[in-house]
PDB file of N, CA and C in Angstrom:
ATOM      1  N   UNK A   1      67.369  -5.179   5.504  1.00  0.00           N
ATOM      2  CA  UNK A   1      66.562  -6.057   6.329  1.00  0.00           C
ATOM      3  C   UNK A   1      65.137  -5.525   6.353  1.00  0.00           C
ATOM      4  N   UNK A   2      64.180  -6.537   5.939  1.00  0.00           N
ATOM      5  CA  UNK A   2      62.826  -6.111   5.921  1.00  0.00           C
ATOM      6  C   UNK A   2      62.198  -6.313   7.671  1.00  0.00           C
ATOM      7  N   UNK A   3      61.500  -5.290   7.831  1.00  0.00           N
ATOM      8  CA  UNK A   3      61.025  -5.151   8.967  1.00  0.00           C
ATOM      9  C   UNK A   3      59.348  -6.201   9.231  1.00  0.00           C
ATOM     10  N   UNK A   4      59.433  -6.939  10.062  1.00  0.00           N
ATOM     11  CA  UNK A   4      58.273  -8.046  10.145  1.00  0.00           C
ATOM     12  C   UNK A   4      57.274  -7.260  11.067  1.00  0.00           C
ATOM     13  N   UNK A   5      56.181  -7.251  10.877  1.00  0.00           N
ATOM     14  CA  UNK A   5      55.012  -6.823  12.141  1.00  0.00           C
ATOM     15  C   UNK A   5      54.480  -8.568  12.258  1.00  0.00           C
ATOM     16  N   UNK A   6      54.051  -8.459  13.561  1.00  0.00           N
ATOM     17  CA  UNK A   6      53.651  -9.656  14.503  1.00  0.00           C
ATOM     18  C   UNK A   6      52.620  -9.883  13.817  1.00  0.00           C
ATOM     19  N   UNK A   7      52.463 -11.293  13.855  1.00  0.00           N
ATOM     20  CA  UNK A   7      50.989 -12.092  13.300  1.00  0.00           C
ATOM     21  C   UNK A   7      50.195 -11.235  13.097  1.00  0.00           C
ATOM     22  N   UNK A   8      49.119 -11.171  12.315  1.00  0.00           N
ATOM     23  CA  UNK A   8      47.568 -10.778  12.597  1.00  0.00           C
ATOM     24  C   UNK A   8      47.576  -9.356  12.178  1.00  0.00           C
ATOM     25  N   UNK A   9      48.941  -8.533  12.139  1.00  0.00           N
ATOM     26  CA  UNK A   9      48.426  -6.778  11.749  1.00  0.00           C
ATOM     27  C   UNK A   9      48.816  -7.368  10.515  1.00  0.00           C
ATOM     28  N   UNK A  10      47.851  -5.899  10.167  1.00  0.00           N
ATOM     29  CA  UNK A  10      48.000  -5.946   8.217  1.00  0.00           C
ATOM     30  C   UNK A  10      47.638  -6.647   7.540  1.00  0.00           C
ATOM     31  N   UNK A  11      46.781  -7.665   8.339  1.00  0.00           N
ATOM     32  CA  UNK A  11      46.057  -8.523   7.342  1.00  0.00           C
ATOM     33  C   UNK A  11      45.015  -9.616   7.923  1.00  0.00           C
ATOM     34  N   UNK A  12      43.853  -8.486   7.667  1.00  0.00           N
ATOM     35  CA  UNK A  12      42.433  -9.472   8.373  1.00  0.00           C
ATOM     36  C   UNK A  12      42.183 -10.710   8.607  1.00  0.00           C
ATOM     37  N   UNK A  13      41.811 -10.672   9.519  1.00  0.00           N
ATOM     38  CA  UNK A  13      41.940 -12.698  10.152  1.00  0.00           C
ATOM     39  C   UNK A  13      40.629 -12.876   8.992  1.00  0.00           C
ATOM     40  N   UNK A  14      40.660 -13.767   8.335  1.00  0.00           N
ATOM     41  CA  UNK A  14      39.667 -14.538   7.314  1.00  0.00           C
ATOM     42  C   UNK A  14      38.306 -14.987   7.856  1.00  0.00           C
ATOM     43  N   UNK A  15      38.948 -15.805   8.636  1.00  0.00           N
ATOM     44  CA  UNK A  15      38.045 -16.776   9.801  1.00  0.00           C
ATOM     45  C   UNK A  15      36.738 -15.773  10.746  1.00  0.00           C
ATOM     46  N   UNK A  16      37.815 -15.055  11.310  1.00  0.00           N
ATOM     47  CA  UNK A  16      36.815 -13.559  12.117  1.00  0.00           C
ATOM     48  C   UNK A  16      35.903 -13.004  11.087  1.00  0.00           C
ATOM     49  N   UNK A  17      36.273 -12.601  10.177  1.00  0.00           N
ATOM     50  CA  UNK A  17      35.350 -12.082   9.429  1.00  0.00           C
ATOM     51  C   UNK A  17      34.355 -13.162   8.473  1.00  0.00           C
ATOM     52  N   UNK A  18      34.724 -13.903   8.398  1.00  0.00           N
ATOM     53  CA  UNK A  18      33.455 -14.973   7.838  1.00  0.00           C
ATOM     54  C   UNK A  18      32.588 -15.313   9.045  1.00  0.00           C
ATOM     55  N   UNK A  19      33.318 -15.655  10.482  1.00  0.00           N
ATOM     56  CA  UNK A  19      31.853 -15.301  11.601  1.00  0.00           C
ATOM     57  C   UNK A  19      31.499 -14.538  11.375  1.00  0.00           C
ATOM     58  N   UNK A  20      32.200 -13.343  11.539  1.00  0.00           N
ATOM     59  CA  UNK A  20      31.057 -11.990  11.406  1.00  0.00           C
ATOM     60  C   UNK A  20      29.859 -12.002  10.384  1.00  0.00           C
ATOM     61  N   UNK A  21      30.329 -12.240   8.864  1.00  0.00           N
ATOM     62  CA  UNK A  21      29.542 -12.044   8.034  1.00  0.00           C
ATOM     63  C   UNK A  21      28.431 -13.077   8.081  1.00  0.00           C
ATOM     64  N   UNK A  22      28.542 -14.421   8.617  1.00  0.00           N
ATOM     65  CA  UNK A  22      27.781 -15.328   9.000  1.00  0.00           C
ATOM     66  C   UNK A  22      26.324 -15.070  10.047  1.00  0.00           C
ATOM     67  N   UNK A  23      27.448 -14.474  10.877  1.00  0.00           N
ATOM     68  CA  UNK A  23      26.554 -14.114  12.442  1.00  0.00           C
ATOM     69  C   UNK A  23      25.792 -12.765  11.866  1.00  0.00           C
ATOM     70  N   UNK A  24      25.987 -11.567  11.155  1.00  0.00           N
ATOM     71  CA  UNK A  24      24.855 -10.754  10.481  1.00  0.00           C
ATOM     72  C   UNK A  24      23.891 -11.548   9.328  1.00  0.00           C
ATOM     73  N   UNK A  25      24.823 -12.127   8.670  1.00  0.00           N
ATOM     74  CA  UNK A  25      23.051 -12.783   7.512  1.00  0.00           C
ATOM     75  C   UNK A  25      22.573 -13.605   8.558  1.00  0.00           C
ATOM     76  N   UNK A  26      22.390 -14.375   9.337  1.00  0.00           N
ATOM     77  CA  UNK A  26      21.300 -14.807  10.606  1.00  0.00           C
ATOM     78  C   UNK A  26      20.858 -13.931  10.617  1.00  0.00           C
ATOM     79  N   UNK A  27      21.458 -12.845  11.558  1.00  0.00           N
ATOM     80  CA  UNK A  27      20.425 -11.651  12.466  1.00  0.00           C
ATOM     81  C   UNK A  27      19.523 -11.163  11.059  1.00  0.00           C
ATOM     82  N   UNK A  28      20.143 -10.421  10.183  1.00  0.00           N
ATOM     83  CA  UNK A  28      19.460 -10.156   8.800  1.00  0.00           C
ATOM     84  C   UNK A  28      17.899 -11.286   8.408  1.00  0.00           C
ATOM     85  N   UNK A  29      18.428 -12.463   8.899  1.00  0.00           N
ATOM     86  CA  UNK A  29      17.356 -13.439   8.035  1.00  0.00           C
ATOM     87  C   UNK A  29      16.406 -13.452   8.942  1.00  0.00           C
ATOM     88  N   UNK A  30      16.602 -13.369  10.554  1.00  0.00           N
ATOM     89  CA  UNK A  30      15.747 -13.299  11.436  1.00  0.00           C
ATOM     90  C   UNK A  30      14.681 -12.009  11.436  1.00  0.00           C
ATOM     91  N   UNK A  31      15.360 -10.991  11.346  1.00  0.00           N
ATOM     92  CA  UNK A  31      14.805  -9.633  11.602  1.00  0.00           C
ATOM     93  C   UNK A  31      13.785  -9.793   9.941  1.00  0.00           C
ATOM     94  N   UNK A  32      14.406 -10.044   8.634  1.00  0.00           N
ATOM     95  CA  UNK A  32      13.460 -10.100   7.828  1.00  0.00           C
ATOM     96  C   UNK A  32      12.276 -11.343   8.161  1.00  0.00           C
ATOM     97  N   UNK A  33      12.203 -12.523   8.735  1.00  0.00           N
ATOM     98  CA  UNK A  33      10.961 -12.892   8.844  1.00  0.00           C
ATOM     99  C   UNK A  33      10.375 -12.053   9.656  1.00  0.00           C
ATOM    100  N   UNK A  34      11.230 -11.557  10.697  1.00  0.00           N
ATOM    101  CA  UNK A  34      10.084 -10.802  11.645  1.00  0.00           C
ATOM    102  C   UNK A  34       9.310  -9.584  10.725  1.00  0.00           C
ATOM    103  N   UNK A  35      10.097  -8.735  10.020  1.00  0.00           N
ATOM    104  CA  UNK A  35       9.667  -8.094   9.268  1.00  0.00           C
ATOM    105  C   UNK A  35       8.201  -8.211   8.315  1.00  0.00           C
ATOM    106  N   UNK A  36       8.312  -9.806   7.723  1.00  0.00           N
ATOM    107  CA  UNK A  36       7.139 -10.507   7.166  1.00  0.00           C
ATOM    108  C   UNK A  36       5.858 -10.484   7.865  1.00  0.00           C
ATOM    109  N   UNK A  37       6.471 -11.065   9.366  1.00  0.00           N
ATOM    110  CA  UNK A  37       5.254 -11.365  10.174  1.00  0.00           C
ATOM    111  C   UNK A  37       4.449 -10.205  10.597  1.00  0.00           C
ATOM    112  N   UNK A  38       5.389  -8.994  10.520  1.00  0.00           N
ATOM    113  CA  UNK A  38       4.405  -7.786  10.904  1.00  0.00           C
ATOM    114  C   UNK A  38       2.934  -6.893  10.375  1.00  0.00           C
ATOM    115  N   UNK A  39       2.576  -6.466  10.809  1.00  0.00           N
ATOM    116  CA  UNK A  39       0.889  -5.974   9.976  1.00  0.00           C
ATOM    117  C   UNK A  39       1.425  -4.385   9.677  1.00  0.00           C
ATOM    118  N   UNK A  40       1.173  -3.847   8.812  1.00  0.00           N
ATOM    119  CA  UNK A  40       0.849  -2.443   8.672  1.00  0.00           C
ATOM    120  C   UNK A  40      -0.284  -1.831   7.778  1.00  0.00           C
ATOM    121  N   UNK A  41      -0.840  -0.762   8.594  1.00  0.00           N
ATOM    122  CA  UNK A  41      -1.874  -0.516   8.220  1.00  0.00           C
ATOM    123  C   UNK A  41      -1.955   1.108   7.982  1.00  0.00           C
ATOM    124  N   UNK A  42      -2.306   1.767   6.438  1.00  0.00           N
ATOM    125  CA  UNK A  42      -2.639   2.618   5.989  1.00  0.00           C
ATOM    126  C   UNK A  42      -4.050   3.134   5.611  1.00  0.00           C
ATOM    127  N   UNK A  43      -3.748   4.468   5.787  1.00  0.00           N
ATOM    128  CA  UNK A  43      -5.451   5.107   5.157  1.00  0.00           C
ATOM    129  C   UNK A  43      -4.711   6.056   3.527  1.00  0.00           C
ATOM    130  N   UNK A  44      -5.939   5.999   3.008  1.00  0.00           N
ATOM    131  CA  UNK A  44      -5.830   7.231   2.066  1.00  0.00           C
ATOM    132  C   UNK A  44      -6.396   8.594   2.595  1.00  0.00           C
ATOM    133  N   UNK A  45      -5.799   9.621   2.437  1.00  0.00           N
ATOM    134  CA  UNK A  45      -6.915  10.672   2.604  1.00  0.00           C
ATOM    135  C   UNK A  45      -7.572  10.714   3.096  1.00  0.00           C
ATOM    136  N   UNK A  46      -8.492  11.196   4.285  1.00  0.00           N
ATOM    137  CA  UNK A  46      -9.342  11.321   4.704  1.00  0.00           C
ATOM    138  C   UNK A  46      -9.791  10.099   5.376  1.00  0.00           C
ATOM    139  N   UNK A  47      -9.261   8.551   5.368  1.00  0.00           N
ATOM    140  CA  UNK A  47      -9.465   7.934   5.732  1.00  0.00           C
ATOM    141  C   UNK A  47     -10.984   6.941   5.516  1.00  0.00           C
ATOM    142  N   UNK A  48     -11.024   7.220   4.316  1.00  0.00           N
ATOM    143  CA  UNK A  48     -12.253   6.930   3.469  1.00  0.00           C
ATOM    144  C   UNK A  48     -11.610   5.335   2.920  1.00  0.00           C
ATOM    145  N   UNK A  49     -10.565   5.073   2.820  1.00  0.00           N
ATOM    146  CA  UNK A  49     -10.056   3.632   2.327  1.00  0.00           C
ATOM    147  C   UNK A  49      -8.706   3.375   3.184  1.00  0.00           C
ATOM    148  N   UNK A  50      -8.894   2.627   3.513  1.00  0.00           N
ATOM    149  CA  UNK A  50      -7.736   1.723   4.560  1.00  0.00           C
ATOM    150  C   UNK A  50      -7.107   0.391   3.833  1.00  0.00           C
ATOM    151  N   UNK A  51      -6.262   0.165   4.285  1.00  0.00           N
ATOM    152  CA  UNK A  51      -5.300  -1.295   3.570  1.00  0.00           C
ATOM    153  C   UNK A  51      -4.304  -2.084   4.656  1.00  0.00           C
ATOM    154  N   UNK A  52      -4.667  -2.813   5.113  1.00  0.00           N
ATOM    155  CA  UNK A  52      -3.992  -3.901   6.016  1.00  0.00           C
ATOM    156  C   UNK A  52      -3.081  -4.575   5.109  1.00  0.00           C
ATOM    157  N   UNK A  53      -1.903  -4.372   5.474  1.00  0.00           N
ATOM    158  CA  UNK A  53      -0.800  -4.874   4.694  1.00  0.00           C
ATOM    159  C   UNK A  53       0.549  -5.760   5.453  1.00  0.00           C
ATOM    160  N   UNK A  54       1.138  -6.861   5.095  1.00  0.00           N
ATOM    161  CA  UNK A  54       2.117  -7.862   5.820  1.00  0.00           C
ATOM    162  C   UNK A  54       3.246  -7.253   5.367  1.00  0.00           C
ATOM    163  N   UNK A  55       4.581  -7.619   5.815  1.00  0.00           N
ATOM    164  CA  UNK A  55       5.800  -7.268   5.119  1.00  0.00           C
ATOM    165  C   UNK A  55       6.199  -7.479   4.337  1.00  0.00           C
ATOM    166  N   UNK A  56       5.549  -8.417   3.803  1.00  0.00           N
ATOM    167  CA  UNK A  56       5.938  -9.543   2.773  1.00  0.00           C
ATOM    168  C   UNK A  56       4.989  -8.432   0.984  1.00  0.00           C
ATOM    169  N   UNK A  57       4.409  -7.637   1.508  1.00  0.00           N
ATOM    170  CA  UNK A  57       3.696  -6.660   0.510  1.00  0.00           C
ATOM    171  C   UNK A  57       2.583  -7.666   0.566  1.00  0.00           C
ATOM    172  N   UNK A  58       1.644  -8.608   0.849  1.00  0.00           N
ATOM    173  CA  UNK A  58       0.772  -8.780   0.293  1.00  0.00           C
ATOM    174  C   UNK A  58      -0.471  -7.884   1.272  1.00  0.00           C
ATOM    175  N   UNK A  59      -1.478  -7.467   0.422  1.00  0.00           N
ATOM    176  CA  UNK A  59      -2.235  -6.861   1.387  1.00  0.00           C
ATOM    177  C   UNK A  59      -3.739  -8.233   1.685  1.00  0.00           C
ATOM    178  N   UNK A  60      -3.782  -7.673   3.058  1.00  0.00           N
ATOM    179  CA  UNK A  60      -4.016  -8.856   3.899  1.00  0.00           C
ATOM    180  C   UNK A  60      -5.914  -7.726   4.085  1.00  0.00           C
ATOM    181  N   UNK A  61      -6.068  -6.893   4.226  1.00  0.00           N
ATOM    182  CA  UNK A  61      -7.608  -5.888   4.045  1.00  0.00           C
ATOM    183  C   UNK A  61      -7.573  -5.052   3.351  1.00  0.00           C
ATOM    184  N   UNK A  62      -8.708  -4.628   2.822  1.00  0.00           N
ATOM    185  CA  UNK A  62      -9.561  -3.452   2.448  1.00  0.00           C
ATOM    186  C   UNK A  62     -10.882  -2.869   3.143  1.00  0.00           C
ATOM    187  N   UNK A  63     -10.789  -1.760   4.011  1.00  0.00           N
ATOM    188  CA  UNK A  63     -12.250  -1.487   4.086  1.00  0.00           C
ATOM    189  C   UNK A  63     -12.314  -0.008   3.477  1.00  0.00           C
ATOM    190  N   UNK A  64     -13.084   0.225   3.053  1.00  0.00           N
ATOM    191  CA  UNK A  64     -13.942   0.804   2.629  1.00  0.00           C
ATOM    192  C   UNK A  64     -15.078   1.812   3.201  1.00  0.00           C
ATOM    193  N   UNK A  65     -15.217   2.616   3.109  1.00  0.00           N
ATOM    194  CA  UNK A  65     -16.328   3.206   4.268  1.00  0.00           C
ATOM    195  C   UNK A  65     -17.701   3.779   3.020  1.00  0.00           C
ATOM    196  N   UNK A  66     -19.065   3.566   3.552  1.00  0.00           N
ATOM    197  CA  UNK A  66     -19.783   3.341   2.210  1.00  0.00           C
ATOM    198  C   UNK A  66     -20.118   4.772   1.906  1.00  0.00           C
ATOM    199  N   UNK A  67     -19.475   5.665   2.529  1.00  0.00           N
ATOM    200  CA  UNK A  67     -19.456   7.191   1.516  1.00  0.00           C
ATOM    201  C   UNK A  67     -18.968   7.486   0.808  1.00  0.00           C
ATOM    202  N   UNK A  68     -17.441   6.717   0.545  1.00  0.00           N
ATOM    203  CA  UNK A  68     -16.543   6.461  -0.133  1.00  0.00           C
ATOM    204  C   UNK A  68     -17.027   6.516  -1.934  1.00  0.00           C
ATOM    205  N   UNK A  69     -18.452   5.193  -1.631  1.00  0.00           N
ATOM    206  CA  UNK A  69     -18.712   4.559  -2.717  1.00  0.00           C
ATOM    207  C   UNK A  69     -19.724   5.447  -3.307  1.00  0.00           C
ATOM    208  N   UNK A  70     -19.548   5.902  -4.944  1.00  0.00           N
ATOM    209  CA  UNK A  70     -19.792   6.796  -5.236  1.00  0.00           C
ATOM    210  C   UNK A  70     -20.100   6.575  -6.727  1.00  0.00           C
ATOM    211  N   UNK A  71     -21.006   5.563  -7.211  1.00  0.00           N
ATOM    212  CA  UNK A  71     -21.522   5.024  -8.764  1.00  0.00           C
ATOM    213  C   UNK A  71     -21.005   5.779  -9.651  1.00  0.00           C
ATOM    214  N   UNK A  72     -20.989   6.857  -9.910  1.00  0.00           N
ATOM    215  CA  UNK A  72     -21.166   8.383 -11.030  1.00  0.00           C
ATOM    216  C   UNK A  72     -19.755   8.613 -10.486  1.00  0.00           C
ATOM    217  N   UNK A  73     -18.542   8.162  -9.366  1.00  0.00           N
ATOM    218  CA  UNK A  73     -17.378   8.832  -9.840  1.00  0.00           C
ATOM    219  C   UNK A  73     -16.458   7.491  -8.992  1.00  0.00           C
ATOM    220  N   UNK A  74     -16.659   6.503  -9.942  1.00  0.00           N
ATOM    221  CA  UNK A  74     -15.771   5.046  -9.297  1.00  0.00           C
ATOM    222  C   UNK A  74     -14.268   5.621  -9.462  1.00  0.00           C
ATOM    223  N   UNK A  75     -13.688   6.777 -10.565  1.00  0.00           N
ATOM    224  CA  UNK A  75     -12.439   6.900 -10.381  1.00  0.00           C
ATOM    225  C   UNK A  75     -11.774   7.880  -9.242  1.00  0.00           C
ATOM    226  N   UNK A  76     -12.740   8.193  -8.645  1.00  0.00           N
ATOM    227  CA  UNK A  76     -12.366   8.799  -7.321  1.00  0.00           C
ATOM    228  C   UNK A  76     -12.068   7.607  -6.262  1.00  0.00           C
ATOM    229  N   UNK A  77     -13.351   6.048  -6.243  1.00  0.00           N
ATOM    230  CA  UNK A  77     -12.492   5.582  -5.184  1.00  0.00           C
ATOM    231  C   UNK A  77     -11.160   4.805  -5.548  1.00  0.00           C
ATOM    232  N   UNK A  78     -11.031   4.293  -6.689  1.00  0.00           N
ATOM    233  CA  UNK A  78     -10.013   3.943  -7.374  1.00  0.00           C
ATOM    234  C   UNK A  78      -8.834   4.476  -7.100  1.00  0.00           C
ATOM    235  N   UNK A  79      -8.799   5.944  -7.099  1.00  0.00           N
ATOM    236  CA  UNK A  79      -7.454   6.551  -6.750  1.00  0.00           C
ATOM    237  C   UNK A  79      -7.512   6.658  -5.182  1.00  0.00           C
ATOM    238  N   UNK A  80      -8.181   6.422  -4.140  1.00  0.00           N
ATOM    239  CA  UNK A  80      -8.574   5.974  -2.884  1.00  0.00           C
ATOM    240  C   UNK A  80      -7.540   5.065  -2.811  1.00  0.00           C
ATOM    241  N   UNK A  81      -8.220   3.756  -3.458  1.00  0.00           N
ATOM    242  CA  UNK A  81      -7.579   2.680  -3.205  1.00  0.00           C
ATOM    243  C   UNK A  81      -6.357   2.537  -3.680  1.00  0.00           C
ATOM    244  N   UNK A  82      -5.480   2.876  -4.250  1.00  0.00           N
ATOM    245  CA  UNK A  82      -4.384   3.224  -4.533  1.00  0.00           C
ATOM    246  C   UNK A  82      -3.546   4.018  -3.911  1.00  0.00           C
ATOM    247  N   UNK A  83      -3.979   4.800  -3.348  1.00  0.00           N
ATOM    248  CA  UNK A  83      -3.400   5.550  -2.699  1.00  0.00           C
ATOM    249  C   UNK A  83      -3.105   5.086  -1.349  1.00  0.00           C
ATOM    250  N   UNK A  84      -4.111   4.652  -0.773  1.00  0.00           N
ATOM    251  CA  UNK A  84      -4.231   3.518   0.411  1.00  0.00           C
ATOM    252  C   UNK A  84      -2.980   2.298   0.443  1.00  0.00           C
ATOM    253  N   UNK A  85      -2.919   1.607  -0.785  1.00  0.00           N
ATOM    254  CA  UNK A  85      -2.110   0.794  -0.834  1.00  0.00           C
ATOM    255  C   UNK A  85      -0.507   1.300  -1.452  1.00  0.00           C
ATOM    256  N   UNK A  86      -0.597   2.500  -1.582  1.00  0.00           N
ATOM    257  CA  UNK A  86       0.996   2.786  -2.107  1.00  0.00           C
ATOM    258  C   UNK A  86       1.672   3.464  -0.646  1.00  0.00           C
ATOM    259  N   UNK A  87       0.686   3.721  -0.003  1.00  0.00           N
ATOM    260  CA  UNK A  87       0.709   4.251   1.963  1.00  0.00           C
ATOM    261  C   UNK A  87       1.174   3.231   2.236  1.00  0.00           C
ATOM    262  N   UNK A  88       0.450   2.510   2.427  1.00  0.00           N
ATOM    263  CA  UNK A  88       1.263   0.401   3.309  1.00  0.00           C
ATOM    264  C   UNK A  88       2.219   0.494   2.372  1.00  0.00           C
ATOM    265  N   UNK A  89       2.675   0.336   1.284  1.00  0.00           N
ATOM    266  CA  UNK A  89       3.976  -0.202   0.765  1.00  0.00           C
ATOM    267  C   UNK A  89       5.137   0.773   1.287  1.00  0.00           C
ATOM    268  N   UNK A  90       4.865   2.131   1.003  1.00  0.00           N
ATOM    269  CA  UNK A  90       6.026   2.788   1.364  1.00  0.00           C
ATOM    270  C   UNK A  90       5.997   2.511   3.026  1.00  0.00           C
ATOM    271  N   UNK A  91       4.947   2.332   3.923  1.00  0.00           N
ATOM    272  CA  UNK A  91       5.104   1.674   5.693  1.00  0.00           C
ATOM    273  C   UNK A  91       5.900   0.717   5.468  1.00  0.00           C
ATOM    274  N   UNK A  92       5.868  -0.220   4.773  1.00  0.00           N
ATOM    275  CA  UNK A  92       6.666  -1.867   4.566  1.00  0.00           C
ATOM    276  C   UNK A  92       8.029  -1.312   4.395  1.00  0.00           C
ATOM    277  N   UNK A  93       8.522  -1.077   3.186  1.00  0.00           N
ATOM    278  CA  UNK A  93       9.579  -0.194   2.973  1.00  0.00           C
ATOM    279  C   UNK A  93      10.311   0.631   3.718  1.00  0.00           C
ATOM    280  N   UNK A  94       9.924   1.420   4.371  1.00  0.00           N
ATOM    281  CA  UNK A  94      10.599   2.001   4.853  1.00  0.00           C
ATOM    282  C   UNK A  94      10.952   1.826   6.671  1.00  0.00           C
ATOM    283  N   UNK A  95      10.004   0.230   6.871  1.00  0.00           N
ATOM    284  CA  UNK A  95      10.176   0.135   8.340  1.00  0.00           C
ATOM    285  C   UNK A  95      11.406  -1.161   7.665  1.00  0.00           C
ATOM    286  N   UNK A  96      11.257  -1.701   6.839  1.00  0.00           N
ATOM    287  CA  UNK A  96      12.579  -3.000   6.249  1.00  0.00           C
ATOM    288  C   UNK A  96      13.905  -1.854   6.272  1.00  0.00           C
ATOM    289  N   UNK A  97      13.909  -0.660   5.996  1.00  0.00           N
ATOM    290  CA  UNK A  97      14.508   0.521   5.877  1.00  0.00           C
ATOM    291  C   UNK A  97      15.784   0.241   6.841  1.00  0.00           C
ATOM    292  N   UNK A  98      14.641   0.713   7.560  1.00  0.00           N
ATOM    293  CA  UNK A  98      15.292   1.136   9.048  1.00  0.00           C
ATOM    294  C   UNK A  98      15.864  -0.229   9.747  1.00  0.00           C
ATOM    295  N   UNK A  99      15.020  -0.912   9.802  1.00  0.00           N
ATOM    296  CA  UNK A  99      15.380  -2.449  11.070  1.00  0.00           C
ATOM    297  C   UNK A  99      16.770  -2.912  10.151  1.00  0.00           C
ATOM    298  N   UNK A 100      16.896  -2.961   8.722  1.00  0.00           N
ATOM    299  CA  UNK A 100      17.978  -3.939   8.260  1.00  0.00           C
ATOM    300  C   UNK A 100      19.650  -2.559   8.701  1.00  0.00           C
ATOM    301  N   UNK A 101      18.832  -1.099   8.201  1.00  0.00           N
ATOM    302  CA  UNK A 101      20.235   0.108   8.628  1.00  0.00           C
ATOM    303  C   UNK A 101      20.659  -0.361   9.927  1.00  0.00           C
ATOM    304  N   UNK A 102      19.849  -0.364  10.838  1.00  0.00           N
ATOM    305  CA  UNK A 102      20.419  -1.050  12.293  1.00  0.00           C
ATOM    306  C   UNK A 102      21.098  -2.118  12.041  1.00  0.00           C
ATOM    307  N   UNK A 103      21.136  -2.694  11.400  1.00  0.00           N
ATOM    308  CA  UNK A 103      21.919  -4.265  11.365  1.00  0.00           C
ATOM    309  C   UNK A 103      23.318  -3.691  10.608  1.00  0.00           C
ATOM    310  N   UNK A 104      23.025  -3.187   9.411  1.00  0.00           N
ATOM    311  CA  UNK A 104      24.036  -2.951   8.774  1.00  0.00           C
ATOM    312  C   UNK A 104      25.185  -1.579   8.985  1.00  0.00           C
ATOM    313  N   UNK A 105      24.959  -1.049   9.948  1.00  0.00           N
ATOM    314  CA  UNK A 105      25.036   0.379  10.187  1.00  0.00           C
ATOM    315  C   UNK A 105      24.839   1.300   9.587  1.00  0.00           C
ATOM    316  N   UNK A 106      23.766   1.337   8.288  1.00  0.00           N
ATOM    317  CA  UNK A 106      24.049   2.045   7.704  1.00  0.00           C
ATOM    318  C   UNK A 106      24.627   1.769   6.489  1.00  0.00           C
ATOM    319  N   UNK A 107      25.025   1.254   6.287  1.00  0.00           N
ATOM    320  CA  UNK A 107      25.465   0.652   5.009  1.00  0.00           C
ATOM    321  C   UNK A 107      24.774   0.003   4.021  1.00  0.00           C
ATOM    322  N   UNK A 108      24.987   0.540   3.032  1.00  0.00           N
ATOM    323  CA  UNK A 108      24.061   0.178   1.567  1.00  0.00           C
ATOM    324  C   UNK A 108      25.024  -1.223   1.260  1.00  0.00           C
ATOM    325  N   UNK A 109      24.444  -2.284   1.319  1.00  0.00           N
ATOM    326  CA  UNK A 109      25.117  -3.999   0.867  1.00  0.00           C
ATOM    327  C   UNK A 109      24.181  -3.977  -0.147  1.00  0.00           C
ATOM    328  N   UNK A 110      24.308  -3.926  -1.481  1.00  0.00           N
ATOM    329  CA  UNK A 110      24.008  -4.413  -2.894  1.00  0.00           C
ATOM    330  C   UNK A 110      23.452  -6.425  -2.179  1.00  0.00           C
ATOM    331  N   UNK A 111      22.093  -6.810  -2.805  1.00  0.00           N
ATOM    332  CA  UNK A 111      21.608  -7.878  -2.475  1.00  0.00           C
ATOM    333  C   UNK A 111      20.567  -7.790  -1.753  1.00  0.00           C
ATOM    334  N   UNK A 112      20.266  -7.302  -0.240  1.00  0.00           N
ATOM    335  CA  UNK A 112      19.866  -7.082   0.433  1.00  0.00           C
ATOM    336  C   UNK A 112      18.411  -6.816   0.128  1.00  0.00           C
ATOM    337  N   UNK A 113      17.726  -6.121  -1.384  1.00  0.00           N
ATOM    338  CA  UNK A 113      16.583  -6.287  -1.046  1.00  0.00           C
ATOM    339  C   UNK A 113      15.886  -5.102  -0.543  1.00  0.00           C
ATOM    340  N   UNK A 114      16.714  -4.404  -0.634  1.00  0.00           N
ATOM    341  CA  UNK A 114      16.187  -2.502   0.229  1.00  0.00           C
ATOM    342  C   UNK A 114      15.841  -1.978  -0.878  1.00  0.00           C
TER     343      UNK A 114
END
């Protein structure tokens, strides 16, 4: 005689877990626009070049400070400005980082975009 366990053990309700997975990609889709809508803002070095940047990566400023600017060595502000803007990306990055780990606990979900 095979032994029966009661409804529901041993085998995940379907239904429960498609809310679930439903009710996180919302929160997920919400928290990433919010993510979009946010500003972050980096300096390079010394603070000689700054970069206003959205979540979305596009950068939204540049200033510049005019000591910065330097005719006889443009590849100094060049790597300024680069540097400035690889600052905001890794800010973008690594605040999408964090807000989506809270959602997910922690968990690396392949798709996601991290």
């Amino acid at each position: 005689m095979k032994a029966r366990m009661p409804g529901g053990y041993g085998r995940p309700d379907m239904n429960s877990l498609m809310r679930q997975a439903q009710k996180m990609q919302s929160e997920m889709q919400a928290k990433q626009a919010q993510l979009e809508q946010t500003e972050y803002t980096a300096s390079a070095p010394g603070e000689m070049v700054t970069v206003k940047m959205n979540g979305k990566h596009e950068v939204l400023a540049v200033t510049i400070k005019p000591e910065a600017v330097d005719p006889d060595d443009v590849e100094m502000l060049q790597d300024l400005v680069a540097a400035a803007v690889n600052a905001a990306v890794q800010q973008v990055d690594e605040a999408a980082a964090a807000e989506m780990g809270k959602l997910t606990g922690g968990l690396n979900i392949p798709g996601l975009g991290l």
